[in-house]
Protein backbone atom coordinates (compact mmCIF):
# COMPACT_ATOMS: atom_id res chain seq x y z
CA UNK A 1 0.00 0.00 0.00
CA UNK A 2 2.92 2.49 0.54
CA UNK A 3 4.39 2.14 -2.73
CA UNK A 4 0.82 2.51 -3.84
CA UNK A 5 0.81 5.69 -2.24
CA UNK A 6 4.55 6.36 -3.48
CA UNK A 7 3.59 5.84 -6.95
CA UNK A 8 0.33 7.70 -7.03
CA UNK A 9 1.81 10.75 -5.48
CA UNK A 10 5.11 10.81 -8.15
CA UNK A 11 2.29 10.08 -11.42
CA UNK A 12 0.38 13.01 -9.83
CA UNK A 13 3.40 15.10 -10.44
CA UNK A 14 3.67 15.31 -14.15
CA UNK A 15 -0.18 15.59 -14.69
CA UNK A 16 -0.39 18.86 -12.32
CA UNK A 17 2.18 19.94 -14.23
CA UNK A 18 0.24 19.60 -17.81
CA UNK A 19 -2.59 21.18 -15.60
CA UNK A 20 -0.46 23.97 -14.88
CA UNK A 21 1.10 24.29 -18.50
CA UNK A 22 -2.40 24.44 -20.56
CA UNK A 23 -3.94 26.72 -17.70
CA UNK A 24 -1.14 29.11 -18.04
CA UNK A 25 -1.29 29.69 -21.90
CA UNK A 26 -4.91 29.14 -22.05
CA UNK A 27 -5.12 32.32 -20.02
CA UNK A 28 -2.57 34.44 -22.40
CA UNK A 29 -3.98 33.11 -25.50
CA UNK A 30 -7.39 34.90 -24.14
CA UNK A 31 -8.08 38.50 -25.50
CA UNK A 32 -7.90 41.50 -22.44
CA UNK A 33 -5.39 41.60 -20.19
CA UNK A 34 -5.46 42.92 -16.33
CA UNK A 35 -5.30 46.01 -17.14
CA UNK A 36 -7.46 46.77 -19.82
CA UNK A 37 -10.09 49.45 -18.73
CA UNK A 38 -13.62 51.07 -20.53
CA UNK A 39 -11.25 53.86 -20.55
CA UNK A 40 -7.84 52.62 -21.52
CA UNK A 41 -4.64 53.94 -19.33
CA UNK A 42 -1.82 56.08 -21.01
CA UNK A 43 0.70 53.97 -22.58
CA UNK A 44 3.40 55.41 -19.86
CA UNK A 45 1.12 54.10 -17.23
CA UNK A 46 0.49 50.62 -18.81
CA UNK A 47 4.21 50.13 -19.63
CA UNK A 48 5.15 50.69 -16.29
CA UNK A 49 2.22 47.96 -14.70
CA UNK A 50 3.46 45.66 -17.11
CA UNK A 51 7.27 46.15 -16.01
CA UNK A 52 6.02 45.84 -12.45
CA UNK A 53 4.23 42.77 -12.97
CA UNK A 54 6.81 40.72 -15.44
CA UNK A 55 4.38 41.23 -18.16
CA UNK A 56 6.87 42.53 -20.85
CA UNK A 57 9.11 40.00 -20.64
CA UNK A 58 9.13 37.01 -23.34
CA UNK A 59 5.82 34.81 -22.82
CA UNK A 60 8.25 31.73 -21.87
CA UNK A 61 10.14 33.84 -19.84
CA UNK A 62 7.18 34.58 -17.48
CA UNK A 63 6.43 30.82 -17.41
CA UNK A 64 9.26 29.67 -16.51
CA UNK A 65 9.42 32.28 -13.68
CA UNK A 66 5.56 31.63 -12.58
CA UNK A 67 6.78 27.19 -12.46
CA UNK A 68 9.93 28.44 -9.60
CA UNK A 69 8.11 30.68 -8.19
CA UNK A 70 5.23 27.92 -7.52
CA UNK A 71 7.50 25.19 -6.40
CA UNK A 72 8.62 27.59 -3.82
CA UNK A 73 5.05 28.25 -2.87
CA UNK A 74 4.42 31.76 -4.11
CA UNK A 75 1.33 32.13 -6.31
CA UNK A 76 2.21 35.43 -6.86
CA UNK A 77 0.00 38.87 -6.41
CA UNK A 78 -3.33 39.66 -7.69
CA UNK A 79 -3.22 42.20 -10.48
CA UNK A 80 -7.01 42.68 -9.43
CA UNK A 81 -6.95 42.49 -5.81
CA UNK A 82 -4.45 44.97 -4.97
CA UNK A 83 -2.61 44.74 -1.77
CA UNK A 84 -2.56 40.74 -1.52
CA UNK A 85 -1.05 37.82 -2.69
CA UNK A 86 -3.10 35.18 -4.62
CA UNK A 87 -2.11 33.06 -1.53
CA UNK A 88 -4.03 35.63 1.49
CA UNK A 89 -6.64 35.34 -0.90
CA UNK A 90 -7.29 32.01 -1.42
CA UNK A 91 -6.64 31.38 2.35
CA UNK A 92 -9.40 33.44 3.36
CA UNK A 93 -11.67 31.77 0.51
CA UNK A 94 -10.68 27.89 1.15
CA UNK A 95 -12.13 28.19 4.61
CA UNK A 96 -15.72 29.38 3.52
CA UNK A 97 -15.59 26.81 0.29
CA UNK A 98 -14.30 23.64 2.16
CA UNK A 99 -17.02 24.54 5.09
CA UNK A 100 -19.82 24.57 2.61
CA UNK A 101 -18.54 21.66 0.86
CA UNK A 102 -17.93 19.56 3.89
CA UNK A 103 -21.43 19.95 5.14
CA UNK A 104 -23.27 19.32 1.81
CA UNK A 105 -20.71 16.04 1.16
CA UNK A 106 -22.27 15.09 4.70
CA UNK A 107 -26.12 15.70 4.08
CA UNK A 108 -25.60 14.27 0.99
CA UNK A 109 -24.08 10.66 2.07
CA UNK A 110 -26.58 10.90 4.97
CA UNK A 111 -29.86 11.46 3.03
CA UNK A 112 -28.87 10.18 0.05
CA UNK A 113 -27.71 6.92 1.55
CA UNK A 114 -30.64 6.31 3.29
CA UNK A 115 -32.65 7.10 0.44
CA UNK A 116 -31.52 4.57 -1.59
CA UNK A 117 -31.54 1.79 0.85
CA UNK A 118 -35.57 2.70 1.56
CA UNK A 119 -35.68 2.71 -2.63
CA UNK A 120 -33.75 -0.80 -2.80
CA UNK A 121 -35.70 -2.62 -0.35
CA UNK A 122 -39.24 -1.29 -1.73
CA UNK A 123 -38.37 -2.02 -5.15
CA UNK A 124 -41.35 -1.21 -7.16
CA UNK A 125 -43.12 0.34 -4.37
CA UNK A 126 -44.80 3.76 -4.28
CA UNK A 127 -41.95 4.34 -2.12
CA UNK A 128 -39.34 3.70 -5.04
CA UNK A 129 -41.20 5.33 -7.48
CA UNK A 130 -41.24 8.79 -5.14
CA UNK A 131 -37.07 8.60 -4.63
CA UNK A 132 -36.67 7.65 -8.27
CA UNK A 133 -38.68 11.13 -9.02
CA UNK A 134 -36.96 13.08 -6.36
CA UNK A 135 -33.25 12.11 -7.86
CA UNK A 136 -34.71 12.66 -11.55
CA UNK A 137 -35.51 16.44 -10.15
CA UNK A 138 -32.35 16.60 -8.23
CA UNK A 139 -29.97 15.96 -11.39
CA UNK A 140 -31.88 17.96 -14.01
CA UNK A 141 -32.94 20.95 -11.71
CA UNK A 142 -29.49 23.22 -12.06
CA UNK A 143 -28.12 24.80 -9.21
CA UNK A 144 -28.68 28.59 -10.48
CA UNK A 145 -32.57 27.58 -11.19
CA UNK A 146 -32.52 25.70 -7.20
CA UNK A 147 -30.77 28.79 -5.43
CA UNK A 148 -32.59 31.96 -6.41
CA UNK A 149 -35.98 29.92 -5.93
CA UNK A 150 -35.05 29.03 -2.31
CA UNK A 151 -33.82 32.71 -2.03
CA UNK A 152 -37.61 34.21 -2.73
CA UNK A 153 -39.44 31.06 -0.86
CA UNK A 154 -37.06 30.77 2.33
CA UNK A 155 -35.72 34.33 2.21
CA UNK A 156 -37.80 37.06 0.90
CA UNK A 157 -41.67 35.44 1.38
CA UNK A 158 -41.26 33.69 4.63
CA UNK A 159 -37.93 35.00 5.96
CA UNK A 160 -37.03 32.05 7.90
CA UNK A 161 -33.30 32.68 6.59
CA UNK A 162 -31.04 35.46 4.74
CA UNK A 163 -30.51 35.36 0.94
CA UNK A 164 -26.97 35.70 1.33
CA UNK A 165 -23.89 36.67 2.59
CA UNK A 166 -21.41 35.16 4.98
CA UNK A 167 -21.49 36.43 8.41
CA UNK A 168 -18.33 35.20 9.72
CA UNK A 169 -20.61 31.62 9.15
CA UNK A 170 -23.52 32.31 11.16
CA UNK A 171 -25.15 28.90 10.89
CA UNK A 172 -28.54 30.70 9.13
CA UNK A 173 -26.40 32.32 6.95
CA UNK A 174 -24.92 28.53 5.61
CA UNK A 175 -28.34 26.47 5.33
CA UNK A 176 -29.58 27.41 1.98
CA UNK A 177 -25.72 27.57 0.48
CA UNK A 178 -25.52 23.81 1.81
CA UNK A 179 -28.90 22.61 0.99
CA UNK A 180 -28.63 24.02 -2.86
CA UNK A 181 -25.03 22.52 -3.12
CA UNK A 182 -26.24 19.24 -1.23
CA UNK A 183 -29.29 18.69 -3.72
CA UNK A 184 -27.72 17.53 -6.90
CA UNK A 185 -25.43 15.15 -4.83
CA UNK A 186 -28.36 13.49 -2.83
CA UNK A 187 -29.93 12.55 -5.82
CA UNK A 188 -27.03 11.02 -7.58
CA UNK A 189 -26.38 9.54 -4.13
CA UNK A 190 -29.46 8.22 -3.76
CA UNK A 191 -30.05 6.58 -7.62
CA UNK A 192 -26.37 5.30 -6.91
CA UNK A 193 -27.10 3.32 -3.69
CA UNK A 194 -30.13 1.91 -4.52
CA UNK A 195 -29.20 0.48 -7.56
CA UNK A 196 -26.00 -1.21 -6.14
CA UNK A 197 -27.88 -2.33 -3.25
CA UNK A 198 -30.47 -4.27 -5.50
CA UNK A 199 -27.41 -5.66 -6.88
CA UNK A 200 -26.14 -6.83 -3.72
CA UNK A 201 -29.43 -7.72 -1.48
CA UNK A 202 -29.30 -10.51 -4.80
CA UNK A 203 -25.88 -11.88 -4.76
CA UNK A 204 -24.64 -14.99 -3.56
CA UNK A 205 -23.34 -14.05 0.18
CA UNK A 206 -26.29 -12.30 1.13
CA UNK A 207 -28.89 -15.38 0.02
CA UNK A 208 -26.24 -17.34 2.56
CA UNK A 209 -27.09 -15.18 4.97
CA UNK A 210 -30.54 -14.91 4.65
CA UNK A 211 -30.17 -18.86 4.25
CA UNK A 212 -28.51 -19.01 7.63
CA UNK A 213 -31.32 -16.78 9.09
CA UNK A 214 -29.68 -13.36 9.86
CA UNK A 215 -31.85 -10.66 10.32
CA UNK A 216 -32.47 -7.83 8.23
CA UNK A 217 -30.14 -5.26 10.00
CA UNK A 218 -27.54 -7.53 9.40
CA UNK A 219 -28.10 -8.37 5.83
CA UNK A 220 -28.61 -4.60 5.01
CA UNK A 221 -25.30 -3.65 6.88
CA UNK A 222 -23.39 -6.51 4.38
CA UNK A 223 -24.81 -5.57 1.20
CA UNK A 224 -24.52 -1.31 1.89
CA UNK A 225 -20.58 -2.65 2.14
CA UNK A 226 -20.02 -3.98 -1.02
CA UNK A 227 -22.66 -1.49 -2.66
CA UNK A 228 -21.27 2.04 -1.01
CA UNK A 229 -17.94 0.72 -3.29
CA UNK A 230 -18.88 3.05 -7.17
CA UNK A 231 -20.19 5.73 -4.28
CA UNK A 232 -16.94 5.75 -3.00
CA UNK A 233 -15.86 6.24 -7.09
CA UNK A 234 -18.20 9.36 -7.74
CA UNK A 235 -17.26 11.34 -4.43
CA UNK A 236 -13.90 11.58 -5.04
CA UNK A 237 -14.06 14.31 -7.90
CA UNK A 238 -17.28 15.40 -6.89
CA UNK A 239 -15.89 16.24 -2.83
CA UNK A 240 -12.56 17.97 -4.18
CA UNK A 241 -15.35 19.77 -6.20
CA UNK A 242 -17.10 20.95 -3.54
CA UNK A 243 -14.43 21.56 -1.27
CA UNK A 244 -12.66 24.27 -3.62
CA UNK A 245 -15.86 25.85 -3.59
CA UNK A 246 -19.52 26.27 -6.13
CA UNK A 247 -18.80 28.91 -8.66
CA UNK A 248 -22.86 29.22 -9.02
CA UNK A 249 -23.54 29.19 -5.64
CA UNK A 250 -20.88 31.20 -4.00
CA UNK A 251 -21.75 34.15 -6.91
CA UNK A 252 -25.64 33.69 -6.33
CA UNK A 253 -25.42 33.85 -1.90
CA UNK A 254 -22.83 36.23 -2.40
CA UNK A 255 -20.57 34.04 -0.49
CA UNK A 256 -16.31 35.22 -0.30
CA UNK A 257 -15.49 31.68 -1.37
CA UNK A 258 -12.90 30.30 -3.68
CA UNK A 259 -15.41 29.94 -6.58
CA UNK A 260 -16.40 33.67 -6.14
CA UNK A 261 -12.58 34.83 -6.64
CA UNK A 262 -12.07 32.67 -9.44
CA UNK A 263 -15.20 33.85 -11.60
CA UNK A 264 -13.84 37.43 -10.19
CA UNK A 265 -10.69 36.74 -11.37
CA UNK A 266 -11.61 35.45 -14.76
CA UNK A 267 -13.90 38.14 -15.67
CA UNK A 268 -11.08 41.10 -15.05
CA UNK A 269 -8.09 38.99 -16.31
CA UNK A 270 -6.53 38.07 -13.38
CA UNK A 271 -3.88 35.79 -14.15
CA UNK A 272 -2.83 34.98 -10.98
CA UNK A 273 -5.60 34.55 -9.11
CA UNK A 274 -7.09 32.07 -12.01
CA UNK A 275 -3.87 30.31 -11.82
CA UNK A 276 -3.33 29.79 -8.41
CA UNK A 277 -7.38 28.52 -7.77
CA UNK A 278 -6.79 26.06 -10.74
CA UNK A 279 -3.19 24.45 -8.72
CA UNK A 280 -5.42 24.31 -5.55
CA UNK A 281 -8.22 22.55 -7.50
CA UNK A 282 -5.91 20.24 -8.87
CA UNK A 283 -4.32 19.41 -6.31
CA UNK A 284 -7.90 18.46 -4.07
CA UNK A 285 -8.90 16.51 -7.53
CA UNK A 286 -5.64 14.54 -7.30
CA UNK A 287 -5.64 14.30 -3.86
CA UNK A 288 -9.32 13.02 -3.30
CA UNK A 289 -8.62 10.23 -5.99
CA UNK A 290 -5.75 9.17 -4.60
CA UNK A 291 -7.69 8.63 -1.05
CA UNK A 292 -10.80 7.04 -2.65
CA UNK A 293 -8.40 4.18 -4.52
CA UNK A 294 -6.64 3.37 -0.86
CA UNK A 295 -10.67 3.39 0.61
CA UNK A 296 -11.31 0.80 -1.97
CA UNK A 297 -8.68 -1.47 -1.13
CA UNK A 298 -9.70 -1.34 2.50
CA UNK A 299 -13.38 -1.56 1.76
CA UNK A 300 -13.12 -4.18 -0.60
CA UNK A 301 -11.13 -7.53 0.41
CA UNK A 302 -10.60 -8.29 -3.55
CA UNK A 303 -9.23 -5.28 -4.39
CA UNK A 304 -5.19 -5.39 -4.42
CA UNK A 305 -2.61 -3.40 -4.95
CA UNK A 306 1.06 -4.87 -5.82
């Protein structure tokens, strides 16, 4: 398992390093550039930001200093943000974006899970039918259709809760945030689970159990093991997802997550600040994969690595 580990973590290398690469031309190859204004600055003026910043030296020149700079763990300023590194930045986001995302990863296992198990042993039932409809809403419904709806419902007819904003993460200011981002994944959760638990309540260990007449806790318990295995699959991508933060749902609940400062930085050109939330969202992606392949070898006897 180590040299599992070992391995993973020296592949990961080289493909956060193509991440990097494409990201960082991607962004020059765009047309703007940080500094362009409605009303453009005097040449003198935008000469001198661009001296300031490295932006008039040779395109390969700047990458090459942008790849030492990152190994030594600067990210550089924000050309938007002024005042603060692309590192204070996304260290004040990360907190916001990894709290939402923890809780909705949670409510989603939790309700989703036990969703599916209802489903799978009231196959065909009215039951069934009802979670098969609810995840069919969940995964079509998008999240910017979901949020402003809950918005004038929750916030603005009955205000039960605010519409937005952070509130140094007052827990009413966090429900409707969690809940939207939570949706989508309770419904894949749910359709997930109860069609791998079908699978299992029918396969050859658990008709030995029922055969040697454990009960139905018991039974449920051994087939959720072996069917909680492709959930295992889809939350890896989908937590580092959520952890780095919802570009929809950050923007929409005003919310000073990482999502927010990437769409921010995007919009005025912000090379930096795009750059530096797509090595942290790399490195979750990579990271979370990594995690879910050792959870499957200790979830799943058959599973080896050499």
């Amino acid at each position: 398992m180590v040299l599992f580990v070992l391995r993973r973590f020296l592949s990961a290398i080289p493909t956060l390093f193509v991440v990097v690469t494409l990201s960082f031309f991607l962004m020059r190859v765009a047309p703007g550039g940080p500094f362009d204004l409605e009303q453009p600055l005097e040449a003198k003026i935008m000469e001198n930001l661009n001296r300031a910043f490295g932006l008039d030296r040779p395109l390969i020149e700047q990458y090459g200093r942008y790849l030492l700079n990152l190994l030594s763990g600067d990210l550089g300023p924000s050309f938007y943000i002024r005042d603060f590194s692309v590192a204070e930045i996304l260290l004040k986001g990360l907190p916001v974006s990894m709290t939402l995302g923890s809780l909705a990863i949670l409510l989603a296992l939790v309700v989703g899970t036990t969703l599916g198990v209802i489903a799978s042993l009231r196959q065909n039932s009215g039951v069934d039918y009802a979670v098969i409809g609810f995840a069919t809403a969940g995964v079509t419904i998008p999240n910017f259709v979901v949020a402003p709806l809950f918005q004038i419902i929750f916030g603005l007819m009955l205000s039960w809760l605010p519409v937005g904003g952070w509130n140094n993460g007052a827990v009413r200011n966090i429900i409707l945030p969690v809940i939207v981002l939570a949706l989508p994944q309770i419904a894949v959760v749910a359709r997930m689970t109860r069609a791998s638990m079908i699978e299992a309540l029918r396969s050859d260990h658990v008709r030995t159990l029922r055969s040697l007449g454990m009960g139905q806790r018991v039974i449920v318990l051994h087939a959720l093991r072996g069917a909680i295995l492709p959930i295992m699959s889809y939350l890896g991508p989908t937590a580092a997802a959520l952890l780095t933060g919802s570009v929809v749902v950050e923007t929409i609940f005003g919310l000073p997550g990482i999502g927010r400062y990437f769409v921010e930085g995007a919009l005025n050109r912000d090379y930096t600040l795009v750059m530096g939330t797509v090595v942290v969202v790399a490195i979750f992606v990579l990271l979370f994969n990594m995690i879910v392949d050792i959870l499957y070898a200790l979830l799943d006897p058959r599973v080896r690595y050499e």
